[in-house]
PDB file of N, CA and C in Angstrom:
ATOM      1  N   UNK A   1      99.352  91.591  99.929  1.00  0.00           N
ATOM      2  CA  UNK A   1      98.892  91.306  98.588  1.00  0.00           C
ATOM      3  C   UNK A   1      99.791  92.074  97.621  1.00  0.00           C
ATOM      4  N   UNK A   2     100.191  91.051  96.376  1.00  0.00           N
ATOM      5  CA  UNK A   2     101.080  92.229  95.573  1.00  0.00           C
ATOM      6  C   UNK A   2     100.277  92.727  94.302  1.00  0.00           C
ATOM      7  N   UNK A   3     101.171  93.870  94.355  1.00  0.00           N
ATOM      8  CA  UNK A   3     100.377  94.903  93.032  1.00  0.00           C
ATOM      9  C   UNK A   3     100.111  93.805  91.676  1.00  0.00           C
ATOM     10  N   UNK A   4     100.393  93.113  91.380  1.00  0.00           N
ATOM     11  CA  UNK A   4      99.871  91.925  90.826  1.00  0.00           C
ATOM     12  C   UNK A   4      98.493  91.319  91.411  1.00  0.00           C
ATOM     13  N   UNK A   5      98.613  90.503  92.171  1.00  0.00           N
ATOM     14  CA  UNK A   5      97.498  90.246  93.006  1.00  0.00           C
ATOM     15  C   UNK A   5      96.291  91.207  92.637  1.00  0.00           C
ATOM     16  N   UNK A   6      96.660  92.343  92.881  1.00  0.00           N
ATOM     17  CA  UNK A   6      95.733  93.491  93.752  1.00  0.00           C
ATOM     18  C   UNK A   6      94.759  93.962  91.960  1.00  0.00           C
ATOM     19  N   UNK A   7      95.860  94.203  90.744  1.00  0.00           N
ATOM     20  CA  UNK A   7      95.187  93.896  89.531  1.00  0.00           C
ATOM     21  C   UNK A   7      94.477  93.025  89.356  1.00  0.00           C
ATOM     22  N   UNK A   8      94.770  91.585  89.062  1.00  0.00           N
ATOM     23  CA  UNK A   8      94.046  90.615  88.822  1.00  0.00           C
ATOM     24  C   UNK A   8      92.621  90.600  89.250  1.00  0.00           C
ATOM     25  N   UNK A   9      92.618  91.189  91.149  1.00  0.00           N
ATOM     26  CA  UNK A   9      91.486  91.269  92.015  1.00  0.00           C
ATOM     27  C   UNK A   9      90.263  91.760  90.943  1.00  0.00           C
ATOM     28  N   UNK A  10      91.278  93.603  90.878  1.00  0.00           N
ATOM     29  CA  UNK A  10      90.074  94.423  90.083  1.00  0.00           C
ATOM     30  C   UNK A  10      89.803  93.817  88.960  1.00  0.00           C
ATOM     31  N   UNK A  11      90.197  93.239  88.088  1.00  0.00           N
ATOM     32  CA  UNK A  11      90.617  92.555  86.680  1.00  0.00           C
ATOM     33  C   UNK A  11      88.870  91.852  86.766  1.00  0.00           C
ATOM     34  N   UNK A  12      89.383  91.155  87.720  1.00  0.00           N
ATOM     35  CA  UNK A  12      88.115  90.083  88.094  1.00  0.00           C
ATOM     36  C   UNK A  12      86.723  90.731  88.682  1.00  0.00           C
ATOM     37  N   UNK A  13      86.745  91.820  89.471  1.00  0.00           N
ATOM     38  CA  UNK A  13      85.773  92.333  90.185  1.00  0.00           C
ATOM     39  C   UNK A  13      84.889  93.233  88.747  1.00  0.00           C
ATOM     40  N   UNK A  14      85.852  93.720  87.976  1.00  0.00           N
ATOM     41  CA  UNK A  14      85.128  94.340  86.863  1.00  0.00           C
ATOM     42  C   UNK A  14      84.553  93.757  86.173  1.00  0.00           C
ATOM     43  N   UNK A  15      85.170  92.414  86.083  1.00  0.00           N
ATOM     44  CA  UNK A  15      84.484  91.248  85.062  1.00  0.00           C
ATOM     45  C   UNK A  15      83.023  90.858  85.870  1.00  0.00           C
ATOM     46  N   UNK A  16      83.440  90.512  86.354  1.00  0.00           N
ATOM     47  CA  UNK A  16      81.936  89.813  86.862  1.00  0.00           C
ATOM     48  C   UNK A  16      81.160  90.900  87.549  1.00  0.00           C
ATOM     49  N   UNK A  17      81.173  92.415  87.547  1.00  0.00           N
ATOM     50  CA  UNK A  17      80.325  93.571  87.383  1.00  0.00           C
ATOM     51  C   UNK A  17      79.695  93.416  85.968  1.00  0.00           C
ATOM     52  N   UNK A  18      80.328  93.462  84.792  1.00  0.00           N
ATOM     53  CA  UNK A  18      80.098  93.376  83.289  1.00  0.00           C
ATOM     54  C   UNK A  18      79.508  92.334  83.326  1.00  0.00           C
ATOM     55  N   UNK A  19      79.903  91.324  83.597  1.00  0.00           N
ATOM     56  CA  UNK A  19      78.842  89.696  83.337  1.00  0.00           C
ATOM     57  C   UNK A  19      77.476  90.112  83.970  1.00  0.00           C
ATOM     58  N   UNK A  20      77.463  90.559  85.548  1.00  0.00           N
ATOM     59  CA  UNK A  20      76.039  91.050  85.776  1.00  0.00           C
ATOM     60  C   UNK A  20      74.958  91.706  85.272  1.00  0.00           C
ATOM     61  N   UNK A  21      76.240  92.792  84.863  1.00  0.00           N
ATOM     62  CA  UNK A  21      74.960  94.071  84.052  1.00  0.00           C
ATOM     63  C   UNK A  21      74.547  93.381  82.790  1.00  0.00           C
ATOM     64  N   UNK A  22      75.279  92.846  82.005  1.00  0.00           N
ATOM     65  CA  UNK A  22      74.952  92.070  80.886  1.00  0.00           C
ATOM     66  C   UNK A  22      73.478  91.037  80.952  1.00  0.00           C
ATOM     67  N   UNK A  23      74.041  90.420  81.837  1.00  0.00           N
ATOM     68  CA  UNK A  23      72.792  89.333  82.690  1.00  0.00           C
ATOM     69  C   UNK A  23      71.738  90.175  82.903  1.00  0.00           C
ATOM     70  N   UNK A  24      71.715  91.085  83.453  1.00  0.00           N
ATOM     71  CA  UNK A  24      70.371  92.033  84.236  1.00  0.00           C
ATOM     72  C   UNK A  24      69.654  92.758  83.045  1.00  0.00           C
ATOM     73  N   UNK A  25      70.578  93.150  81.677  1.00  0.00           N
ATOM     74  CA  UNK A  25      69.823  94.253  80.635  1.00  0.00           C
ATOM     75  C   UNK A  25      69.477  92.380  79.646  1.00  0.00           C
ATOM     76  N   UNK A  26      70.052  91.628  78.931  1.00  0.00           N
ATOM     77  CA  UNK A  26      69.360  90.621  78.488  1.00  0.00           C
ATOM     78  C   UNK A  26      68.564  89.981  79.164  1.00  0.00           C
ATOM     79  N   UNK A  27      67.965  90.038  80.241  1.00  0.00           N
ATOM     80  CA  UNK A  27      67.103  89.032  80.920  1.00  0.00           C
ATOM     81  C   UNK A  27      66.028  88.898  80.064  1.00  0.00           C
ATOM     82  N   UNK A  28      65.304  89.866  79.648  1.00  0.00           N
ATOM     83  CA  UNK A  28      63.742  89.730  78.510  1.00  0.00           C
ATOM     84  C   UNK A  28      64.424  88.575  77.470  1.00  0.00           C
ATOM     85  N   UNK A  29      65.244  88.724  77.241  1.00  0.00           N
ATOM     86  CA  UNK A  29      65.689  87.457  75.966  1.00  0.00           C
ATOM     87  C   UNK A  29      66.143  86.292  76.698  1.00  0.00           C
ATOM     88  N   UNK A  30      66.780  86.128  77.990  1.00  0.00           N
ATOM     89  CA  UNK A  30      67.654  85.244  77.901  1.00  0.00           C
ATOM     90  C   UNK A  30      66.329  84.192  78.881  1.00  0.00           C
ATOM     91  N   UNK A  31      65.392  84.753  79.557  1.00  0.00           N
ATOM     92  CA  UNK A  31      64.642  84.111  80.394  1.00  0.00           C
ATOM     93  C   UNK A  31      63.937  83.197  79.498  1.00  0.00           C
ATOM     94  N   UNK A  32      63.609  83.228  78.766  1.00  0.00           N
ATOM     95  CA  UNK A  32      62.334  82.639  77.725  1.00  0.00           C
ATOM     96  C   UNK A  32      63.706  81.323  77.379  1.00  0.00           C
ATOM     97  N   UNK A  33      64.450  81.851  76.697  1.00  0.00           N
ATOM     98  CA  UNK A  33      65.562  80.726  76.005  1.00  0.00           C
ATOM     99  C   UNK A  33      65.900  79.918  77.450  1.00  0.00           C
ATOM    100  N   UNK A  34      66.566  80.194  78.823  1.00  0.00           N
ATOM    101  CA  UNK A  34      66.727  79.701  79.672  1.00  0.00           C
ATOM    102  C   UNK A  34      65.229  78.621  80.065  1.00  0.00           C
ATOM    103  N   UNK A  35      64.000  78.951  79.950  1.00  0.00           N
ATOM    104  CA  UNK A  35      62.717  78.280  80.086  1.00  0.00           C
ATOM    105  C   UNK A  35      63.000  77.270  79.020  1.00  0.00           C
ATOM    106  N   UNK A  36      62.752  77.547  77.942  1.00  0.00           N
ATOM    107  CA  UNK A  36      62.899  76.866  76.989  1.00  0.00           C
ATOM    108  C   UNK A  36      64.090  75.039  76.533  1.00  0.00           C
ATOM    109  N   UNK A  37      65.123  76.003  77.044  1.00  0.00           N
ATOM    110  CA  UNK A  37      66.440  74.476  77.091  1.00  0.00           C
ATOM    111  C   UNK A  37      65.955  73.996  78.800  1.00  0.00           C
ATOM    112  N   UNK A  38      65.168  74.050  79.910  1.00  0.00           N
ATOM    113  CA  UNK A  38      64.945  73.584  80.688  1.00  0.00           C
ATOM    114  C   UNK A  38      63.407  72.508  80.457  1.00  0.00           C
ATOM    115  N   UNK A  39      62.856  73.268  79.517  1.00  0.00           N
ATOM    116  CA  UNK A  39      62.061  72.293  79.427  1.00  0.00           C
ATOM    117  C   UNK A  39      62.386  71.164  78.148  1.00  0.00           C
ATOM    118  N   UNK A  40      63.441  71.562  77.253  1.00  0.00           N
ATOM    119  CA  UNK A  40      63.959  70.314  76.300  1.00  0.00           C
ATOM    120  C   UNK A  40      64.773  69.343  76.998  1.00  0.00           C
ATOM    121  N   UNK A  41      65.130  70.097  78.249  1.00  0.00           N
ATOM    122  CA  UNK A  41      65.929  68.671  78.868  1.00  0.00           C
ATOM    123  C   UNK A  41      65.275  67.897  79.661  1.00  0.00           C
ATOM    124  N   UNK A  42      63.924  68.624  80.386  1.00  0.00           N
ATOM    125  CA  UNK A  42      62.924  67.666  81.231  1.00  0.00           C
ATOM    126  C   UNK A  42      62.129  66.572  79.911  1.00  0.00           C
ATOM    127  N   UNK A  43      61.875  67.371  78.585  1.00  0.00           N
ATOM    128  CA  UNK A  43      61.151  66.145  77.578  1.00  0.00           C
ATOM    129  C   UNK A  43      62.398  65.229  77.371  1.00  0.00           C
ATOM    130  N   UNK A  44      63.313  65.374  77.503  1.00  0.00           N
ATOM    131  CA  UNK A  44      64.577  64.544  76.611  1.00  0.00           C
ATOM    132  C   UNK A  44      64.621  63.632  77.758  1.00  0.00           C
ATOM    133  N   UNK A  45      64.493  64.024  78.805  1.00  0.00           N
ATOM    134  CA  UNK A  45      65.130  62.781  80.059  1.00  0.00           C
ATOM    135  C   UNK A  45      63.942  62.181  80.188  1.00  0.00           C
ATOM    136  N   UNK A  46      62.205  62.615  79.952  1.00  0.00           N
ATOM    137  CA  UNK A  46      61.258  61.803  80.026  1.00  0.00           C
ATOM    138  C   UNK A  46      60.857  60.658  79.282  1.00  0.00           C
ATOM    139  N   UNK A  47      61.807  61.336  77.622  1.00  0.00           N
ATOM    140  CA  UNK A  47      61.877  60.445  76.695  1.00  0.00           C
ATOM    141  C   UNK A  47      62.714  59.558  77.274  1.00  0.00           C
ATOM    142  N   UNK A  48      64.150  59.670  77.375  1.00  0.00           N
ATOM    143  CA  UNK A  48      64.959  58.747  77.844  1.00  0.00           C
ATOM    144  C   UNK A  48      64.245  57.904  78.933  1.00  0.00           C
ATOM    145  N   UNK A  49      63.615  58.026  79.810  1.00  0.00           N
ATOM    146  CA  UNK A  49      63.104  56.892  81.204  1.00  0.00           C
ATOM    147  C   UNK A  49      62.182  56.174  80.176  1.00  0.00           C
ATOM    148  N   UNK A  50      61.767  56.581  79.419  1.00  0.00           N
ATOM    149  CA  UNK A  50      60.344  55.030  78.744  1.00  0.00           C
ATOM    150  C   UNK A  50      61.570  54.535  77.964  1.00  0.00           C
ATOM    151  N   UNK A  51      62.293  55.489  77.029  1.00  0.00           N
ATOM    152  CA  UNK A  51      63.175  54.507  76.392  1.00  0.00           C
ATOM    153  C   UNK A  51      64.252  53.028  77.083  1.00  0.00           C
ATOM    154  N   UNK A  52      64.668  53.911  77.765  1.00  0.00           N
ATOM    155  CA  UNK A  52      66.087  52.828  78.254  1.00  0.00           C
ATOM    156  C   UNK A  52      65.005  51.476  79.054  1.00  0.00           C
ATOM    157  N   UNK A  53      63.737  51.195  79.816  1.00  0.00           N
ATOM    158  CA  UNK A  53      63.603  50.371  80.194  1.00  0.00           C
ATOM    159  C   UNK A  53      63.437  49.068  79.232  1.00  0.00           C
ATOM    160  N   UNK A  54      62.624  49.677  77.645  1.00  0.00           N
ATOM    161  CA  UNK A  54      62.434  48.955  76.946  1.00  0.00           C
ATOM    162  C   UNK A  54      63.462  48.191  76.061  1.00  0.00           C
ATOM    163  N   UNK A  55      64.618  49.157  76.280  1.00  0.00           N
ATOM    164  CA  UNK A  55      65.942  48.997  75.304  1.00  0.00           C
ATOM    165  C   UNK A  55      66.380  47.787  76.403  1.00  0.00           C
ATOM    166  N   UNK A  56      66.503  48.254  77.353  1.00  0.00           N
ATOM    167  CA  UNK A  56      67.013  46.986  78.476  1.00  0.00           C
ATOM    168  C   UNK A  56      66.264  45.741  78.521  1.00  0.00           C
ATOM    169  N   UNK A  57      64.641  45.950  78.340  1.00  0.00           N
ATOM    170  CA  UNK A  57      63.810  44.697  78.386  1.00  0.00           C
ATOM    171  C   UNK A  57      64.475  44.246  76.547  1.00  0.00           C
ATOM    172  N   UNK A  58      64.568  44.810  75.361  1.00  0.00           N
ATOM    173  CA  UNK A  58      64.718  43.962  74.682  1.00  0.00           C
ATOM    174  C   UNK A  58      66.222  43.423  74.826  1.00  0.00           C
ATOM    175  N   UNK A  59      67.636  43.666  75.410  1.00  0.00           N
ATOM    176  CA  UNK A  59      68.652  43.389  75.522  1.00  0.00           C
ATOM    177  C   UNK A  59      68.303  42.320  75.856  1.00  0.00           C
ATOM    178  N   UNK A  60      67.813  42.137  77.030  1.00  0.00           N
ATOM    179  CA  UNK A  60      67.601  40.851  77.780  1.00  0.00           C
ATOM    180  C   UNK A  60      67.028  39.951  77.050  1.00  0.00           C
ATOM    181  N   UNK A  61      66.222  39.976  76.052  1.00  0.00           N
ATOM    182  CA  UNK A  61      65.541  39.031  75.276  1.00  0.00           C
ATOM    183  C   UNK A  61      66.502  38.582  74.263  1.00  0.00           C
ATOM    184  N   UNK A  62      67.393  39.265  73.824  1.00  0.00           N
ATOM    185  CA  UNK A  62      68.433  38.548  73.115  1.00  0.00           C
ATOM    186  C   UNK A  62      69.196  37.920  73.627  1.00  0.00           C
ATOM    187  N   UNK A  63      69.490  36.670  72.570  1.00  0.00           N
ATOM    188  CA  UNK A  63      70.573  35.881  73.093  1.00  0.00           C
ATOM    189  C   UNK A  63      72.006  36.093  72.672  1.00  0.00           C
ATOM    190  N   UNK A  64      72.543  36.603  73.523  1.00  0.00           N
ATOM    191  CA  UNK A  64      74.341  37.156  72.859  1.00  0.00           C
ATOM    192  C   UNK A  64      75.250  36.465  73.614  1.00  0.00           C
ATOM    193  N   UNK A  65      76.248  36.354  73.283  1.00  0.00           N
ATOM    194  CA  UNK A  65      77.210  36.280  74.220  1.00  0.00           C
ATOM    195  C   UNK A  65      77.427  37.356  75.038  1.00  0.00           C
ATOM    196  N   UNK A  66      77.941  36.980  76.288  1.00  0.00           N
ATOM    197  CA  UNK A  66      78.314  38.327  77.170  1.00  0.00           C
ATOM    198  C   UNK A  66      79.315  39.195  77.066  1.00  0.00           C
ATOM    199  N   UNK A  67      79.788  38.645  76.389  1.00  0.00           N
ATOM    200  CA  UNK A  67      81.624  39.460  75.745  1.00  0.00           C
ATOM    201  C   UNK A  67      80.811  40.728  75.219  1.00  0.00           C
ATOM    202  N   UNK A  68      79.900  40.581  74.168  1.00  0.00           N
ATOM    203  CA  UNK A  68      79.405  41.216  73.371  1.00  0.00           C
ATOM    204  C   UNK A  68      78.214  42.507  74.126  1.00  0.00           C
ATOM    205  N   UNK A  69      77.177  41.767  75.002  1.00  0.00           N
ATOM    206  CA  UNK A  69      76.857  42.488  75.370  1.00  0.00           C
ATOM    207  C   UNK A  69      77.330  43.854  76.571  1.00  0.00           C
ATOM    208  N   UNK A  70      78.621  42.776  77.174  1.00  0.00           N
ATOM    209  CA  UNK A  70      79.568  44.443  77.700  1.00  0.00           C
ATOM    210  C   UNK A  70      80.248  45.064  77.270  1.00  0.00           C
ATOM    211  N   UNK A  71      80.464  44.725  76.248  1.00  0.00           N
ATOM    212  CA  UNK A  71      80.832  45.705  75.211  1.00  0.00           C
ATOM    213  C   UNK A  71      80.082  46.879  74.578  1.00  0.00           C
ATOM    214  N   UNK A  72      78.807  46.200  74.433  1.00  0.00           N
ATOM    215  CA  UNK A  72      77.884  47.029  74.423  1.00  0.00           C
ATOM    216  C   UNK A  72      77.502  48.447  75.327  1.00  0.00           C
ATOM    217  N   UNK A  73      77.703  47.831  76.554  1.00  0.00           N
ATOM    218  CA  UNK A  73      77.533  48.362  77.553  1.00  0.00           C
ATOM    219  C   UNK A  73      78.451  49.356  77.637  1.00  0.00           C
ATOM    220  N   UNK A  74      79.267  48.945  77.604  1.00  0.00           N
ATOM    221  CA  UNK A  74      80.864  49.516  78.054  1.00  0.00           C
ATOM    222  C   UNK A  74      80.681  50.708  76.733  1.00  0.00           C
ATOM    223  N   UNK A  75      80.329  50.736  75.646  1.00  0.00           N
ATOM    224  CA  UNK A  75      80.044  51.302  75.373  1.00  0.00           C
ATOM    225  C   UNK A  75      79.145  52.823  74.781  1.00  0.00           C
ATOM    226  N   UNK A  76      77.893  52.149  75.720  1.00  0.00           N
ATOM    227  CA  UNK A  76      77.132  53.194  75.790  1.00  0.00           C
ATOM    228  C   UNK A  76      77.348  53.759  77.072  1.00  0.00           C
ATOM    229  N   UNK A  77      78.139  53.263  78.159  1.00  0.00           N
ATOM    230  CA  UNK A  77      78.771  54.167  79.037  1.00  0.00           C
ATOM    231  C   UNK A  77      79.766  55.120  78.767  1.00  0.00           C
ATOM    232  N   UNK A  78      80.197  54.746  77.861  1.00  0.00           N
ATOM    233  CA  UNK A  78      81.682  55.893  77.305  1.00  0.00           C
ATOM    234  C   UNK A  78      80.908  56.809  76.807  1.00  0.00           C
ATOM    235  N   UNK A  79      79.582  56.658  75.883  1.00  0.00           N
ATOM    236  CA  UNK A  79      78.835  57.953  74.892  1.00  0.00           C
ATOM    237  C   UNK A  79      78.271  58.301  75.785  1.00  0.00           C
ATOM    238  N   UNK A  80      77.448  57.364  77.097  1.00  0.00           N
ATOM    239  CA  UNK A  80      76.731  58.729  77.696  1.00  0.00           C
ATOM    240  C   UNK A  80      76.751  58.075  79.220  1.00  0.00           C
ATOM    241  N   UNK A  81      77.940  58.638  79.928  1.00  0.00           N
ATOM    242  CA  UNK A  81      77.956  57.915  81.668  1.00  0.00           C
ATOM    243  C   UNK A  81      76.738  58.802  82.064  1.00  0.00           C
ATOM    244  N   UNK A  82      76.272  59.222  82.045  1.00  0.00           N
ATOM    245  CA  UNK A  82      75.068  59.553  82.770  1.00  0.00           C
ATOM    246  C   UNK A  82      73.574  57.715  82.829  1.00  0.00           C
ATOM    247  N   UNK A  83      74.365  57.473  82.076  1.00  0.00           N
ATOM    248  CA  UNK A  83      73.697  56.364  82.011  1.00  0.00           C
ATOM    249  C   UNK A  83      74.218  55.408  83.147  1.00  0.00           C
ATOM    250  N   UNK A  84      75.274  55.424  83.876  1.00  0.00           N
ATOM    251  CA  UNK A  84      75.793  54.439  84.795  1.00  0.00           C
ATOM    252  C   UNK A  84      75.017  53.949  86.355  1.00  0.00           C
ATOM    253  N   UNK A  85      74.499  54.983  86.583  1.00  0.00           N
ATOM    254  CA  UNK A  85      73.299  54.689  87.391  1.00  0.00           C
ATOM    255  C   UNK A  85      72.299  53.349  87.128  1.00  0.00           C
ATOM    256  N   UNK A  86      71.715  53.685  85.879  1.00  0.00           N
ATOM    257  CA  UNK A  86      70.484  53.113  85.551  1.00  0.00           C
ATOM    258  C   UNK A  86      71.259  51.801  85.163  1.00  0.00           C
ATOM    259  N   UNK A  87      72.499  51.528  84.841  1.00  0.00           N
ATOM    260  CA  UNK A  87      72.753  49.861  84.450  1.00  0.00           C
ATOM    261  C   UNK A  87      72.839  49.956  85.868  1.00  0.00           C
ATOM    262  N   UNK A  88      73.243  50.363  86.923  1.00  0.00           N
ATOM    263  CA  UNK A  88      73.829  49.800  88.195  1.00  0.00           C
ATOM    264  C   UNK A  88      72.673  49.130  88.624  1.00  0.00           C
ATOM    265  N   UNK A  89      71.316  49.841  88.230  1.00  0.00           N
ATOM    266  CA  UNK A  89      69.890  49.652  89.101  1.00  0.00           C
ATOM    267  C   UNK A  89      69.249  47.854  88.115  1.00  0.00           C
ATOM    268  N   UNK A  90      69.964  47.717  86.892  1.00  0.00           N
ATOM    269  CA  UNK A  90      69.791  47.005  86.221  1.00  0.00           C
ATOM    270  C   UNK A  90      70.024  45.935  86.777  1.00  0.00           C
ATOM    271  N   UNK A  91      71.740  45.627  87.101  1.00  0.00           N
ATOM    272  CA  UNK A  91      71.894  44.774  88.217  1.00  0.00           C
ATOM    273  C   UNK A  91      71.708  43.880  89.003  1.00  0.00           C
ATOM    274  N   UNK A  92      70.787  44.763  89.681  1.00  0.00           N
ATOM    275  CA  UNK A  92      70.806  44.257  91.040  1.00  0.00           C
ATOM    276  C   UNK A  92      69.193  43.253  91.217  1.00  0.00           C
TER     277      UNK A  92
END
């Protein structure tokens, strides 16, 4: 290992000592906020499952051309691929 190497090592071993202790003395603050954005993302994705079926049931009720509606598509896959699943399940 070179004396390069062998810095970087400690470089790194100190860092993520400091990230720990940091982690271990904020925990009273950071636990509540960590609870908190875990439960805005379980309401946000619960919102999202009633939303997208209905958004999909009214797609389907319109009459578009298809150019248009994959475009559509194609588009709300670019803003949010987490969505690519749920058209796949659309599908089929």
């Amino acid at each position: 290992m070179s004396e390069e190497q062998r810095t970087e090592s400690s470089q790194l071993v100190d860092s993520v000592l400091q990230i720990c202790a940091l982690a271990l003395t904020s925990y009273p603050v950071i636990a509540p906020l960590l609870s908190q954005l875990r439960e805005n993302v379980r309401e946000t994705l619960a919102r999202a499952a009633n939303v997208l079926p209905r958004l999909s049931q009214a797609l389907s009720e319109l009459e578009v051309d298809s150019d248009v509606t994959e475009q559509l598509l194609d588009q709300l896959r670019e803003a949010v691929p987490e969505l690519e699943p749920f058209f796949q399940r659309l599908r089929r």
